[in-house]
N, C-alpha and C. Protein backbone atom coordinates (compact mmCIF):
# COMPACT_ATOMS: atom_id res chain seq x y z
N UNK A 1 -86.81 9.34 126.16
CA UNK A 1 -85.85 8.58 125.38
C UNK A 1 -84.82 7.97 126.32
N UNK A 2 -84.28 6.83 126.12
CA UNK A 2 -83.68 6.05 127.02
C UNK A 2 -81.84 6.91 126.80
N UNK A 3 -81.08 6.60 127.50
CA UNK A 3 -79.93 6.74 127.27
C UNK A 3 -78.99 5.85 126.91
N UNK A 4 -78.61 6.49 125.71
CA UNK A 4 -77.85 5.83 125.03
C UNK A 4 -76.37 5.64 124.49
N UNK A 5 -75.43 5.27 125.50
CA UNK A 5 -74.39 5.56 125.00
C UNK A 5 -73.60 5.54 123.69
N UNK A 6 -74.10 4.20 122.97
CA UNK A 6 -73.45 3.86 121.82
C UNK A 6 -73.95 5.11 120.75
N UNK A 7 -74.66 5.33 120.56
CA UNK A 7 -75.80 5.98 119.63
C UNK A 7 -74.95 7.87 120.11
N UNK A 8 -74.84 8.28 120.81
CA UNK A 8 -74.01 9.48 121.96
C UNK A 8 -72.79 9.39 121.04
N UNK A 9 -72.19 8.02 121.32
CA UNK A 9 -70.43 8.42 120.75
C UNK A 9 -70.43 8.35 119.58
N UNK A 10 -71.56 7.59 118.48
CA UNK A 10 -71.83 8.03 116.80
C UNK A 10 -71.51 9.11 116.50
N UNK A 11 -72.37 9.76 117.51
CA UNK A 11 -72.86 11.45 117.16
C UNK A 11 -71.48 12.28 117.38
N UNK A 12 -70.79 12.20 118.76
CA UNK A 12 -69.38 12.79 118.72
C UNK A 12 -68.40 12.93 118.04
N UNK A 13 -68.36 10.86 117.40
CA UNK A 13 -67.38 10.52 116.77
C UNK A 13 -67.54 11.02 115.25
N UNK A 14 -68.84 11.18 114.87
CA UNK A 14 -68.83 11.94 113.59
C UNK A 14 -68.67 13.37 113.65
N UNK A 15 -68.68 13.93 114.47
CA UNK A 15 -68.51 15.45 114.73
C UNK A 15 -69.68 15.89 114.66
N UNK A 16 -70.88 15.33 115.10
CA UNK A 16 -72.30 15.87 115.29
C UNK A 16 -73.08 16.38 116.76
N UNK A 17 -71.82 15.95 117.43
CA UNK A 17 -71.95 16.49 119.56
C UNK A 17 -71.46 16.89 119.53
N UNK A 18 -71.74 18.27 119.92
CA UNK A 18 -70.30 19.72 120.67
C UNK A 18 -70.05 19.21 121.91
N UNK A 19 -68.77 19.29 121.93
CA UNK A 19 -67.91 19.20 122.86
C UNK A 19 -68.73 19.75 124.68
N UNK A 20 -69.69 20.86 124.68
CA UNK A 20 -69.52 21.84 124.98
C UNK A 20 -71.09 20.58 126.24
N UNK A 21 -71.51 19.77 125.40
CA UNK A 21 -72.53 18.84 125.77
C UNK A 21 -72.11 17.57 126.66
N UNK A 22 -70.64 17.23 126.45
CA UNK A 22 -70.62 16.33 127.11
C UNK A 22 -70.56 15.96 128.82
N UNK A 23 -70.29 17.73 129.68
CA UNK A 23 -70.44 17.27 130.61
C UNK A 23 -72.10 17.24 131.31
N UNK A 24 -73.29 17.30 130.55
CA UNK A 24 -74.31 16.95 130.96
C UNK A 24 -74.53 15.33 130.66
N UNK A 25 -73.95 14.63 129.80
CA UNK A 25 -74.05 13.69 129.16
C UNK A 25 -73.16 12.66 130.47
N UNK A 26 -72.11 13.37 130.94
CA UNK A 26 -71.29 12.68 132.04
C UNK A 26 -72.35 12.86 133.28
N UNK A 27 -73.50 13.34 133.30
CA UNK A 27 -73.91 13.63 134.51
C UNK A 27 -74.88 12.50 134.20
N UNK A 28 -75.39 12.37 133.18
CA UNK A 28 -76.96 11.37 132.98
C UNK A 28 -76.53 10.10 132.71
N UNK A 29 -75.03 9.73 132.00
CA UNK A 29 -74.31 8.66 132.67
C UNK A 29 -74.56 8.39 133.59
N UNK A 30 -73.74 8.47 135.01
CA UNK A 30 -73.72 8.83 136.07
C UNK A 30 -75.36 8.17 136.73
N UNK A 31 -75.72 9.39 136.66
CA UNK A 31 -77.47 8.82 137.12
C UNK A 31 -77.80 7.14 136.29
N UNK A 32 -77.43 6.89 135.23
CA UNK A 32 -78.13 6.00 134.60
C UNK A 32 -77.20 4.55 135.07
N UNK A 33 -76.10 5.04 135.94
CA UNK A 33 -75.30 3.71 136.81
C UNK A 33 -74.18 3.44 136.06
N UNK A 34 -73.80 4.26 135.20
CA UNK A 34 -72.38 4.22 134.83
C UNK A 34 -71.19 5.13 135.83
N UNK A 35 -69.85 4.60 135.74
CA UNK A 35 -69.16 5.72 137.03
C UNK A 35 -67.61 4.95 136.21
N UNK A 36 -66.91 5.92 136.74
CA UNK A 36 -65.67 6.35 136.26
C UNK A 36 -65.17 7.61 136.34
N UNK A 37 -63.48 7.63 136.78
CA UNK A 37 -63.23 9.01 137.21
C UNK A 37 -63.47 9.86 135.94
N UNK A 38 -62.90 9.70 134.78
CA UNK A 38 -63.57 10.19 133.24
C UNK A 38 -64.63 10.66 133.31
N UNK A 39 -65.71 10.04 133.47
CA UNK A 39 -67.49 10.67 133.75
C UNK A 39 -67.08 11.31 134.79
N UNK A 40 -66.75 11.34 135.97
CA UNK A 40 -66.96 12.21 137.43
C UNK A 40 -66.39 13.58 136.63
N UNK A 41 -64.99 13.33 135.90
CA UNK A 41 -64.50 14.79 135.87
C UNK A 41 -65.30 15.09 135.24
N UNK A 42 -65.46 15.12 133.77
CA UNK A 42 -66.76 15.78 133.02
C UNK A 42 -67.91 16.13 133.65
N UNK A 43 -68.15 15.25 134.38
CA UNK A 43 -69.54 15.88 135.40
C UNK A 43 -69.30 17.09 135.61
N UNK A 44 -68.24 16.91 136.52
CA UNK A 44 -67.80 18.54 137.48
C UNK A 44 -67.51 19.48 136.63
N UNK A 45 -67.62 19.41 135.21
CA UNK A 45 -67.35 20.96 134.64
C UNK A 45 -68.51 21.55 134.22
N UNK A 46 -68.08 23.12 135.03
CA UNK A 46 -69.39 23.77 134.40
C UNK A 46 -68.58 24.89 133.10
N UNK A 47 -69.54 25.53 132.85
CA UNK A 47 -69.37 26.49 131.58
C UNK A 47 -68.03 25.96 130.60
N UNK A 48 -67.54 24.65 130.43
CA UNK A 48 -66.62 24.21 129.79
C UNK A 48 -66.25 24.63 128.43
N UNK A 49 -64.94 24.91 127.71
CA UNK A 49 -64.46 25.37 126.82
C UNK A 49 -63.67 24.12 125.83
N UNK A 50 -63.49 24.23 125.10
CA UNK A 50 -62.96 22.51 124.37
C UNK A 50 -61.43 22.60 125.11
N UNK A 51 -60.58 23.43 125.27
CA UNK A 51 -59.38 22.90 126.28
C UNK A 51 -59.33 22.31 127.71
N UNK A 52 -60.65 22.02 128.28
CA UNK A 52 -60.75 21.68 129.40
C UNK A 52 -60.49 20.05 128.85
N UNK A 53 -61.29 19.91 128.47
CA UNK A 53 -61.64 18.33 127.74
C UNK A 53 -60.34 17.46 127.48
N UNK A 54 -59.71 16.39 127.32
CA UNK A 54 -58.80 16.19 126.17
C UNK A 54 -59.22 14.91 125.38
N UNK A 55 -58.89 14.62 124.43
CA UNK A 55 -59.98 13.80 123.66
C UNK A 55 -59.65 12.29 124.75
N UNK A 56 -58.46 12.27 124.96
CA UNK A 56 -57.89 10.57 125.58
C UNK A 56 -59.31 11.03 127.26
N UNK A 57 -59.33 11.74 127.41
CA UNK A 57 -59.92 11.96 128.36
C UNK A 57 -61.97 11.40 127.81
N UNK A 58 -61.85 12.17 126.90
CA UNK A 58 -63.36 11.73 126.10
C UNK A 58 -63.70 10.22 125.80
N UNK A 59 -62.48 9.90 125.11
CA UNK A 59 -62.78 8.10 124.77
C UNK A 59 -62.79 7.56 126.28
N UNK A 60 -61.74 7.93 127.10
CA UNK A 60 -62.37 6.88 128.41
C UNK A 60 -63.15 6.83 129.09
N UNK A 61 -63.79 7.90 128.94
CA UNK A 61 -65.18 8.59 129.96
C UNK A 61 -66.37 7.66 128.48
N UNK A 62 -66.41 7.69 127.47
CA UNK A 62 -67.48 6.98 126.77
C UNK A 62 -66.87 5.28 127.13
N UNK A 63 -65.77 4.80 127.17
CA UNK A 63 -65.74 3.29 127.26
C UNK A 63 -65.69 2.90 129.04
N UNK A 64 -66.10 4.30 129.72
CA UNK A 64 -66.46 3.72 130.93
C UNK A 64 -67.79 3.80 130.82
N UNK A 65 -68.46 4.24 130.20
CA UNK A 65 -69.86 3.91 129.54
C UNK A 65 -70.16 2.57 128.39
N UNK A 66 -69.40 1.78 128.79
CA UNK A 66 -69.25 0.18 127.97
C UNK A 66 -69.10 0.76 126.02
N UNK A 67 -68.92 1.66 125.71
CA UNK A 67 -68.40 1.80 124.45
C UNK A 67 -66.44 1.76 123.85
N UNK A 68 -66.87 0.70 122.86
CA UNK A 68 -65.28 0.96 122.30
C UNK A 68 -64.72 1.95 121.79
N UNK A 69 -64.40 2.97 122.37
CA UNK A 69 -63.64 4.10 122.05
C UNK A 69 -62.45 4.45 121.87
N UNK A 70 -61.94 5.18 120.68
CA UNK A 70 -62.76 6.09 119.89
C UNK A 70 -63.56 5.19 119.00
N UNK A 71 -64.37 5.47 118.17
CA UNK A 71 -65.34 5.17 117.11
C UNK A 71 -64.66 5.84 115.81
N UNK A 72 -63.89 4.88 114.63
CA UNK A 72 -63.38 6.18 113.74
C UNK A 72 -64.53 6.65 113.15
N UNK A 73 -64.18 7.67 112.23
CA UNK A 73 -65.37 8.56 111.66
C UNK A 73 -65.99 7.62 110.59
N UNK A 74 -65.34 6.67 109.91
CA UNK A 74 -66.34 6.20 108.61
C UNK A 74 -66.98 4.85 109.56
N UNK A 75 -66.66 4.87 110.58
CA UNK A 75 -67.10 3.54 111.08
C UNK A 75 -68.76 4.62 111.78
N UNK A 76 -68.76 5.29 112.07
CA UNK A 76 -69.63 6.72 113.10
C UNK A 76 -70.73 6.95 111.96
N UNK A 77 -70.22 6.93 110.60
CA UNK A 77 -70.75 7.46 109.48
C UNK A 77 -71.51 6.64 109.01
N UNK A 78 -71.28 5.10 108.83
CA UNK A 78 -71.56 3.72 108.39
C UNK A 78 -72.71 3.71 109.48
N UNK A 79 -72.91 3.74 110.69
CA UNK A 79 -74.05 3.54 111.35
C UNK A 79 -75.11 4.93 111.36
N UNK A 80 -74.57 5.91 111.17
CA UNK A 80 -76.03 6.50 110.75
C UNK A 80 -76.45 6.60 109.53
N UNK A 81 -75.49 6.29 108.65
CA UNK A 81 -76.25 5.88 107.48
C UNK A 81 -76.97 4.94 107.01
N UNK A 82 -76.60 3.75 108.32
CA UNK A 82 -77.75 2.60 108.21
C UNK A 82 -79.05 2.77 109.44
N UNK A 83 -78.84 3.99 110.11
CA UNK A 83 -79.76 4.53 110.93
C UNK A 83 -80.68 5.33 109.45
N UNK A 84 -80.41 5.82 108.79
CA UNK A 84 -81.06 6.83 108.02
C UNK A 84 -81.67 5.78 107.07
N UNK A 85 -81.13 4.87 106.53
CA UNK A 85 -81.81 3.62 105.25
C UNK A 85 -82.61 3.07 106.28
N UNK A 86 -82.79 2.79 107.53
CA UNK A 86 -83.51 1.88 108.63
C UNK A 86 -85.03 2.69 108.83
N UNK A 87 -84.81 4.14 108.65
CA UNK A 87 -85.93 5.42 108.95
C UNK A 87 -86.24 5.35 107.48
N UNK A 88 -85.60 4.98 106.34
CA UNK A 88 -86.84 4.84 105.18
C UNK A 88 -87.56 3.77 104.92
N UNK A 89 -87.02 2.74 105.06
CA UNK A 89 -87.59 1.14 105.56
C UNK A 89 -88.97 1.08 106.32
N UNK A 90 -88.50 1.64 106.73
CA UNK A 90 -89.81 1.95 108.15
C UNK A 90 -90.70 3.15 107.83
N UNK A 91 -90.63 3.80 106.74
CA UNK A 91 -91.79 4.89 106.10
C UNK A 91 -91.35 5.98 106.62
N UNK A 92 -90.74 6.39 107.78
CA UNK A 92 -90.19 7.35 108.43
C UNK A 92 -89.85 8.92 107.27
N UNK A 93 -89.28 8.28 106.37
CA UNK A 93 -88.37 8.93 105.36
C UNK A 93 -88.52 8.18 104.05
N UNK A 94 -88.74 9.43 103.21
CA UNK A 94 -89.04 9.00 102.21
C UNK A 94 -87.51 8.67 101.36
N UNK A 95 -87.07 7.56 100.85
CA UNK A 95 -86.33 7.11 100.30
C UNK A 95 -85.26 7.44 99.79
N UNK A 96 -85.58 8.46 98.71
CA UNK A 96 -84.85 9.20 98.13
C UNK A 96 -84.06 10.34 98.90
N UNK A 97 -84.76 10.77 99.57
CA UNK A 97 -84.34 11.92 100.45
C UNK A 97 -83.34 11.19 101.08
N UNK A 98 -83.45 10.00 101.56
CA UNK A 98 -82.76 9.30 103.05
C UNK A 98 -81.23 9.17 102.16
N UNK A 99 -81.22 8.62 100.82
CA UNK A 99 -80.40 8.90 99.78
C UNK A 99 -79.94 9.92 99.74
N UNK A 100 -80.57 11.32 99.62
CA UNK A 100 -79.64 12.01 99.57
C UNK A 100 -78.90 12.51 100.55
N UNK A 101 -79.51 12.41 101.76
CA UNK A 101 -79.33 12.58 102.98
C UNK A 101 -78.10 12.09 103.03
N UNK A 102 -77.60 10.96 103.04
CA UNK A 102 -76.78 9.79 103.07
C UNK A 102 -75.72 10.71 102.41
N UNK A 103 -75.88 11.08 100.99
CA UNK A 103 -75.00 11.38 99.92
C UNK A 103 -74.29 13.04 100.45
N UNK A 104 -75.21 13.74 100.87
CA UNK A 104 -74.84 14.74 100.73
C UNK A 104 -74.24 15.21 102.57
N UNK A 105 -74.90 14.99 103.47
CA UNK A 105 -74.35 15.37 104.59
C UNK A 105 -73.59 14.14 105.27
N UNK A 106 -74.06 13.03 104.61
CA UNK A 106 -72.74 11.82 105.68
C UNK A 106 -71.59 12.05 104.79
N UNK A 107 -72.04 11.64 103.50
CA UNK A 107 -70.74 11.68 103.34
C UNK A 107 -70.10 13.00 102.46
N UNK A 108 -70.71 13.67 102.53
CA UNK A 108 -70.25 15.29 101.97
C UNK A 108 -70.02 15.19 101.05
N UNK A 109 -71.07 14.56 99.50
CA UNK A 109 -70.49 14.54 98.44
C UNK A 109 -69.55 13.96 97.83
N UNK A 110 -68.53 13.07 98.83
CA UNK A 110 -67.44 12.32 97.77
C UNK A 110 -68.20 10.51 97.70
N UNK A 111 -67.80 10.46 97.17
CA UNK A 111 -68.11 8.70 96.63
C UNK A 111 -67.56 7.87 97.98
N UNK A 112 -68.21 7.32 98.95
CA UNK A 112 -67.93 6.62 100.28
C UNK A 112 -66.62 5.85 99.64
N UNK A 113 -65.97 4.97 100.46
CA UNK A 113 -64.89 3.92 100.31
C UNK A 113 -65.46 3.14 100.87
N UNK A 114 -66.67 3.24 102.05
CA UNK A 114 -67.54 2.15 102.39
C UNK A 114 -68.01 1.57 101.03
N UNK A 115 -67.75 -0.03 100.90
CA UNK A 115 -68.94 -0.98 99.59
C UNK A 115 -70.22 -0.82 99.88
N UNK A 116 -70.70 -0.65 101.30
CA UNK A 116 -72.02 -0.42 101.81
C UNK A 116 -72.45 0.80 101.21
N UNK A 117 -72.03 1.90 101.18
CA UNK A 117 -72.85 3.23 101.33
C UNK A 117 -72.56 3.61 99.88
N UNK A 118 -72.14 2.48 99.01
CA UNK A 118 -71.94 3.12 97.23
C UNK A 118 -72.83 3.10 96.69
N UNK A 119 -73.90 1.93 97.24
CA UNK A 119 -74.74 1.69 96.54
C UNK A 119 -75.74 2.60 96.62
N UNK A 120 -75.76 3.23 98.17
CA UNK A 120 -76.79 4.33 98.41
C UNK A 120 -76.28 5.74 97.79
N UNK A 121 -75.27 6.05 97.90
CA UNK A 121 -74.51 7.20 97.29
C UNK A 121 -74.67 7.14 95.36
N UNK A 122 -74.92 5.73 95.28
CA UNK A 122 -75.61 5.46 93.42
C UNK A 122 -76.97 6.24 93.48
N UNK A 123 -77.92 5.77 94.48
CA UNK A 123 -78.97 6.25 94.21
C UNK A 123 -79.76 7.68 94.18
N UNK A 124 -78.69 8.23 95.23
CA UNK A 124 -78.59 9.61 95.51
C UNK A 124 -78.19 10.66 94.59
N UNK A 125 -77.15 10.08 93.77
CA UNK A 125 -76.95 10.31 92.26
C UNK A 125 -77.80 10.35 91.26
N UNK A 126 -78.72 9.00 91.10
CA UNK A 126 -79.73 8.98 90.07
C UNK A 126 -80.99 9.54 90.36
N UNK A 127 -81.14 9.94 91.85
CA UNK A 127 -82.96 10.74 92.34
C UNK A 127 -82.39 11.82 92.03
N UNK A 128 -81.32 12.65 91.46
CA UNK A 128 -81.06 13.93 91.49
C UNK A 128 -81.40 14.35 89.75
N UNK A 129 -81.77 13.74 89.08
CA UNK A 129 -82.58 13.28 87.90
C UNK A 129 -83.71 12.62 87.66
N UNK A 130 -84.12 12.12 88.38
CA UNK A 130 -85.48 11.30 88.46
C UNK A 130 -86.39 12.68 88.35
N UNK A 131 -87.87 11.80 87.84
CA UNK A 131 -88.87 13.10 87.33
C UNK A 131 -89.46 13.26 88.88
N UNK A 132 -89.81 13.92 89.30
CA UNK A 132 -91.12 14.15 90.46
C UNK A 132 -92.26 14.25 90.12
N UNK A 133 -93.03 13.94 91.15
CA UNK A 133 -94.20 14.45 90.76
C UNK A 133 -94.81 15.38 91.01
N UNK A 134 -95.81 15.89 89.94
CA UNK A 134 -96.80 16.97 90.26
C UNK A 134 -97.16 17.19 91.33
């Protein structure tokens, strides 16, 4: 799998990367021709604890990896939820599921404020009644 920064700070910025990952992530940066003192320090930590880190320290080490950082969370949320409708599109995932998927772990059950993700958060609602089949 290629490396991917943008797709990396989704995952952080939604709270789906432990902290505890990013200085391997500063290392394969690094190899992959990104550099910045941000990535170097993260590199250099081993057995790291989340007080080593500081977040101003995190966003510049990802936008010395060409990302706009931070990523807020509904903006983090909005792209894997169009990562997850993109994997049912594509047969990947079956529909409904990707719906609930959407409904229940992006956005934890409340009704998005995204206009985008209402419509999927509708449907996720109505497959939770729909008949199945045998």
């Amino acid at each position: 799998m290629d490396f991917d920064p943008n797709r990396l700070a989704v995952l952080y910025y939604f709270g789906e990367l432990q902290y505890w990952k990013l200085p391997q992530i500063a290392v394969d940066a690094l190899e992959s021709g990104f550099d910045g003192n941000s990535l170097r320090r993260l590199a250099g930590l081993t057995n790291p604890v989340a007080s080593d880190m500081r977040p101003a320290e995190i966003d510049a080490a990802f936008r010395e990896m060409g990302v706009d950082a931070p990523i807020p969370r509904d903006s983090a949320m909005l792209t894997l939820a169009l990562e997850t409708a993109q994997n049912a599109l594509n047969g990947n995932m079956n529909m409904f599921d990707a719906a609930t998927h959407i409904s229940i772990y992006l956005c934890e059950l409340k009704e998005p404020l995204q206009p985008d993700l209402h419509r999927i958060f509708m449907l996720s609602q109505q497959a939770e009644s729909a008949p199945r089949k045998p």
